[in-house]
N, C-alpha and C. Protein backbone atom coordinates (compact mmCIF):
# COMPACT_ATOMS: atom_id res chain seq x y z
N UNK A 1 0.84 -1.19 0.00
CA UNK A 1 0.00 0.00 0.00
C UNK A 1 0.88 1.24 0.00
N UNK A 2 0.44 2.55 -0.64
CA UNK A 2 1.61 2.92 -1.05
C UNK A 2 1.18 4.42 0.16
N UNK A 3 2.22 5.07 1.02
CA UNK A 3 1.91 5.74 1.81
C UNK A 3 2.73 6.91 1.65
N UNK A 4 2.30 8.09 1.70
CA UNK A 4 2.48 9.43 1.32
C UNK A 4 3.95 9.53 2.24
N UNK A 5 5.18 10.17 1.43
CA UNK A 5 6.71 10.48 2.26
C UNK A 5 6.30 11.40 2.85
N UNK A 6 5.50 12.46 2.66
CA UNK A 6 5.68 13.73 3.56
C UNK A 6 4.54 13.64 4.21
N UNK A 7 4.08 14.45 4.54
CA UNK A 7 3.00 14.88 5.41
C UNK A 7 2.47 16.23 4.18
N UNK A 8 1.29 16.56 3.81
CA UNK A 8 0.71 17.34 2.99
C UNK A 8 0.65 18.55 4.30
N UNK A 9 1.00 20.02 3.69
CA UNK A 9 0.78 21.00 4.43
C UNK A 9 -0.28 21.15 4.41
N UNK A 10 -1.14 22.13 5.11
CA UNK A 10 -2.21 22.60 5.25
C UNK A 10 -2.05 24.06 3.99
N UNK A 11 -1.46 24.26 4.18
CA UNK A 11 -1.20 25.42 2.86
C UNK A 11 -1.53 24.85 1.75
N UNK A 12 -0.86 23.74 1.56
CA UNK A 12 -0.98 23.20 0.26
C UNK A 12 -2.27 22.71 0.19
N UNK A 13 -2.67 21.92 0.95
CA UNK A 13 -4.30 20.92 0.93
C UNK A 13 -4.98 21.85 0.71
N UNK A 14 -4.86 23.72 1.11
CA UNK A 14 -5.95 24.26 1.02
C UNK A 14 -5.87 24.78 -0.49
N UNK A 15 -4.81 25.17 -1.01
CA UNK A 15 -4.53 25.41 -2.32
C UNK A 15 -5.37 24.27 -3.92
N UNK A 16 -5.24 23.45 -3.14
CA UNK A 16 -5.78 21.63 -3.86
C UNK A 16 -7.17 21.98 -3.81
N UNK A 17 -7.80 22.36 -2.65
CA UNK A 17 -8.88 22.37 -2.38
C UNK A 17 -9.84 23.89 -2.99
N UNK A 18 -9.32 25.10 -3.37
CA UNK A 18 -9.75 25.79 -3.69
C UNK A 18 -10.71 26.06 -4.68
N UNK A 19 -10.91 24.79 -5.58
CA UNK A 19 -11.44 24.86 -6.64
C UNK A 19 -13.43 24.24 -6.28
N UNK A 20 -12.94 23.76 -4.81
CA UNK A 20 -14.35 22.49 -4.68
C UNK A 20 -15.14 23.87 -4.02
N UNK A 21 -15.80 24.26 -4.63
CA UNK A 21 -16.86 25.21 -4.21
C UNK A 21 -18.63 24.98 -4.71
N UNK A 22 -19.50 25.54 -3.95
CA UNK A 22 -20.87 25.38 -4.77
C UNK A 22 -21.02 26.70 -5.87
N UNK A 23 -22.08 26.55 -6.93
CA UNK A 23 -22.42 27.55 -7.24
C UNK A 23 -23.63 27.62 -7.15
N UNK A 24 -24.27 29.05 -7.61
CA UNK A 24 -25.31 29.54 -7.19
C UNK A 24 -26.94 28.68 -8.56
N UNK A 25 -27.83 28.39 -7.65
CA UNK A 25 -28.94 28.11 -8.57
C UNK A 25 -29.41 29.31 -9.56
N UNK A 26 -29.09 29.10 -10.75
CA UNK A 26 -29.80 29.79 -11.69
C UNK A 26 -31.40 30.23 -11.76
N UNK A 27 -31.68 31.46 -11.69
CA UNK A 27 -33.23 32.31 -11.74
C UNK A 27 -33.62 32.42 -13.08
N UNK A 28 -34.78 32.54 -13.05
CA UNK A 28 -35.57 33.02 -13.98
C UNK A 28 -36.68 33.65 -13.47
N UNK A 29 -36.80 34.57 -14.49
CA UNK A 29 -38.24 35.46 -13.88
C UNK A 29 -39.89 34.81 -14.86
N UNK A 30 -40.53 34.87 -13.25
CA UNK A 30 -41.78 34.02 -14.28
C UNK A 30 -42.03 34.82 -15.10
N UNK A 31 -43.02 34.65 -16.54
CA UNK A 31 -43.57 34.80 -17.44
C UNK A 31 -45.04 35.54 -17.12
N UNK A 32 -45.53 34.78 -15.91
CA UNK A 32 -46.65 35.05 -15.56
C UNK A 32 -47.15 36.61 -14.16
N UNK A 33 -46.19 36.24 -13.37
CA UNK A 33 -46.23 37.07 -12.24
C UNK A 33 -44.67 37.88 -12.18
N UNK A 34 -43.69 37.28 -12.51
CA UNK A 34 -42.44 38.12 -12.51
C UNK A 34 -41.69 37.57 -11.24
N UNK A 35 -42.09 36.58 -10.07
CA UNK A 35 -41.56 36.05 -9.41
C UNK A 35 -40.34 35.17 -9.72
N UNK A 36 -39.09 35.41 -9.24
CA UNK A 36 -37.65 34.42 -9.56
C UNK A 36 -38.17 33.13 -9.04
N UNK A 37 -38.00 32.42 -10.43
CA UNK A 37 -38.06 30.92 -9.98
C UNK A 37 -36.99 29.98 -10.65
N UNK A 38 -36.62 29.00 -10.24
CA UNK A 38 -35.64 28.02 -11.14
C UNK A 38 -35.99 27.67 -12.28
N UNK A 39 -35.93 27.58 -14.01
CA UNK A 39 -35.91 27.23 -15.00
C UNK A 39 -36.87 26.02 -14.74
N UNK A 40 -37.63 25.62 -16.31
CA UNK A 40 -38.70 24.64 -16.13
C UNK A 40 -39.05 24.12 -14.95
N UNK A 41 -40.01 25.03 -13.94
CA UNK A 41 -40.31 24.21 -12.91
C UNK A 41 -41.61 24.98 -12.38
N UNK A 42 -42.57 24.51 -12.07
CA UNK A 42 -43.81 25.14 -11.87
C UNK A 42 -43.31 26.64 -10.60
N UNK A 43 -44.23 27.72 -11.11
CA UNK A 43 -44.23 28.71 -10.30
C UNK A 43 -45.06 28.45 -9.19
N UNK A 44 -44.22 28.58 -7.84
CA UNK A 44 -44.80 28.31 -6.60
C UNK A 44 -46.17 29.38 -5.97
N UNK A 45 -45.67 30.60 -6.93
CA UNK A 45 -46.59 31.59 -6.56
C UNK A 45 -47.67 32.00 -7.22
N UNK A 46 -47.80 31.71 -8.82
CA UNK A 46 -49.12 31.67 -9.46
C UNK A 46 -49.43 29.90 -9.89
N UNK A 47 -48.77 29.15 -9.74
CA UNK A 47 -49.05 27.80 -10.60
C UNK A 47 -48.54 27.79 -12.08
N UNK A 48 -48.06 28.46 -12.86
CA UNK A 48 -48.35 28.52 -13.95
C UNK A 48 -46.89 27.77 -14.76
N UNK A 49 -46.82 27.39 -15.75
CA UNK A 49 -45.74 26.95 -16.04
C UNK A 49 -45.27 27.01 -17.63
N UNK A 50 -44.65 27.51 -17.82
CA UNK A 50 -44.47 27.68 -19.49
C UNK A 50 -43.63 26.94 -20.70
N UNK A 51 -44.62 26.33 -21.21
CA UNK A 51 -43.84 25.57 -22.55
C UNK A 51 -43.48 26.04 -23.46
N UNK A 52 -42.32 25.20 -24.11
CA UNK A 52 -41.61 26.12 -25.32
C UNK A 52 -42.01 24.82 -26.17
N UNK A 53 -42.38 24.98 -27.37
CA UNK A 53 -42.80 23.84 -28.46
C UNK A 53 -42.08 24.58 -29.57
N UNK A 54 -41.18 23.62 -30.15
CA UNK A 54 -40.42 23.73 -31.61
C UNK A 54 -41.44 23.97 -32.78
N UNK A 55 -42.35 23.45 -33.12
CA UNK A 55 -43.18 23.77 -33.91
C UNK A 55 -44.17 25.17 -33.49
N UNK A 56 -44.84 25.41 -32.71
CA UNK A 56 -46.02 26.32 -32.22
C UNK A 56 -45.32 27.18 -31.31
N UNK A 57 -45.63 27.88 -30.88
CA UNK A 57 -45.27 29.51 -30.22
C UNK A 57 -45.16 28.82 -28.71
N UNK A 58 -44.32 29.92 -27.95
CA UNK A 58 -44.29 29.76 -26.32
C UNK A 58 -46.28 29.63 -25.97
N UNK A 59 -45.98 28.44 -24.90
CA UNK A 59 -47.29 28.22 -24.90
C UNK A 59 -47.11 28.23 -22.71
N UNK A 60 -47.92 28.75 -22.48
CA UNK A 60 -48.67 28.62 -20.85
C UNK A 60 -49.29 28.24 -20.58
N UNK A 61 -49.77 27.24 -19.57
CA UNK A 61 -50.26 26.78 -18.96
C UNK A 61 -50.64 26.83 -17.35
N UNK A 62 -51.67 26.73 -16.86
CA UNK A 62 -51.70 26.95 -15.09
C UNK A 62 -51.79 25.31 -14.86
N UNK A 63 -51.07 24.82 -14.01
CA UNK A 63 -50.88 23.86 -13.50
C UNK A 63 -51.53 23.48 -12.52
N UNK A 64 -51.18 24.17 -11.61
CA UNK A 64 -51.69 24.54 -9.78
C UNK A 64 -52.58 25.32 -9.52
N UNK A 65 -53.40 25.29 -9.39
CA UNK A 65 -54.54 26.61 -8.75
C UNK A 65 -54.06 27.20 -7.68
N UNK A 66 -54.10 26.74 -6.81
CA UNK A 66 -53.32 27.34 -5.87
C UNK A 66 -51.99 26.59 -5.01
N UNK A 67 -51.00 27.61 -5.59
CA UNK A 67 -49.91 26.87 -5.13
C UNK A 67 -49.04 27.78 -3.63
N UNK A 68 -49.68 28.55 -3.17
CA UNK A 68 -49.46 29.14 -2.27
C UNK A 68 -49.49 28.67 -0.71
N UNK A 69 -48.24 28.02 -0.31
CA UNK A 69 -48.04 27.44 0.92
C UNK A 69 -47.81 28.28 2.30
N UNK A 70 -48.21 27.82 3.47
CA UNK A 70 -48.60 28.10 4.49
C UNK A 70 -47.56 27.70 5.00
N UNK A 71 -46.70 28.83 6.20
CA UNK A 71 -45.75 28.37 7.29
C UNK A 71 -46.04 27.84 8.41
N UNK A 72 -45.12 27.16 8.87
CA UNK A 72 -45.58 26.44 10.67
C UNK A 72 -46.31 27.85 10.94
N UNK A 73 -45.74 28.89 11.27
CA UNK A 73 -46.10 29.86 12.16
C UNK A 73 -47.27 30.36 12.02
N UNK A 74 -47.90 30.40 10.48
CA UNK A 74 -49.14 31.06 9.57
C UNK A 74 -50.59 29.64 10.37
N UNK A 75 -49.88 28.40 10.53
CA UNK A 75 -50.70 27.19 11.17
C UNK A 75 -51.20 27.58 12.62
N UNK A 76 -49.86 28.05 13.05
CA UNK A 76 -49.92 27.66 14.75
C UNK A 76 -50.44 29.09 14.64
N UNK A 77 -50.66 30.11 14.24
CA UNK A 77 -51.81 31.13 14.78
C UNK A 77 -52.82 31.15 14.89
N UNK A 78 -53.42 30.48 13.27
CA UNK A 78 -54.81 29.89 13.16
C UNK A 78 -55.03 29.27 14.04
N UNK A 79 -54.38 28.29 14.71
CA UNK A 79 -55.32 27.00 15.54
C UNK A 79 -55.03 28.08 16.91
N UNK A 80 -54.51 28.50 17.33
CA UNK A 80 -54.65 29.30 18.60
C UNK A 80 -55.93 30.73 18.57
N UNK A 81 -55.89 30.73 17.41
CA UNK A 81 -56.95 31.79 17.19
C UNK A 81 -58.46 31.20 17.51
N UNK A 82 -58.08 29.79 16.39
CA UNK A 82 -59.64 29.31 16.28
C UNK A 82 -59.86 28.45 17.97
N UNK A 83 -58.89 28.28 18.44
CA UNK A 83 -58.84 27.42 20.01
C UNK A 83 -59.63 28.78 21.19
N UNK A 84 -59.40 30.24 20.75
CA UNK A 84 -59.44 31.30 21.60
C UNK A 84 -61.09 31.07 21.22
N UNK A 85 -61.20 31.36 20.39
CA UNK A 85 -62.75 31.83 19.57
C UNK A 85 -63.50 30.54 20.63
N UNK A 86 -63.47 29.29 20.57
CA UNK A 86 -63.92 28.05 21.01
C UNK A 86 -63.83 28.46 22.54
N UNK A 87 -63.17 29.08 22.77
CA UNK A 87 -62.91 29.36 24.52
C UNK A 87 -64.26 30.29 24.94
N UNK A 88 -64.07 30.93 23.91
CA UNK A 88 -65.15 32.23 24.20
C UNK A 88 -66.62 32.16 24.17
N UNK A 89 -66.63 31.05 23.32
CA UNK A 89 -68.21 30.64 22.91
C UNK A 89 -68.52 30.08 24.18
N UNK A 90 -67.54 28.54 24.36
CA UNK A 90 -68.23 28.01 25.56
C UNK A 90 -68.56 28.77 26.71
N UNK A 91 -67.73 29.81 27.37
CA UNK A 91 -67.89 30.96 28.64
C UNK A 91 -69.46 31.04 28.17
């Protein structure tokens, strides 16, 4: 097994290593609403999604009716809201 003579600096390993980086996800602006979204992939904020056909013209479509998602936090108000309201009735 064949085992390294030196010991690799840290200078050097980091030099080796300089190249391993991420890059950034590519945007596009929807067609429909103008919201940045990733290339062919349904718009999270209107549904809509747009085809390109070689023969026939840019073509759109709505996919999703509503594609507009709700946070933990947007949840846990509602149910404390609607839990208060339930408090109040029974009194």
């Amino acid at each position: 097994m064949a085992v390294p003579f030196r010991k690799v600096s840290k200078t050097r390993r980091n030099m080796r290593r300089t190249h391993y980086k991420i890059s950034a996800n590519g945007l596009v602006k929807c067609s429909n609403c103008g919201e940045m979204i990733r290339p062919h992939r349904v718009c999270p904020e209107c549904g809509f999604y747009k085809k390109e056909d070689r023969l026939s013209k840019n073509k759109e479509e709505q996919v999703v009716e509503e594609a507009k998602k709700e946070t933990k936090k947007e949840k846990k108000k509602e149910t404390k809201k609607e839990a208060q309201t339930e408090e109040k009735e029974t009194k």
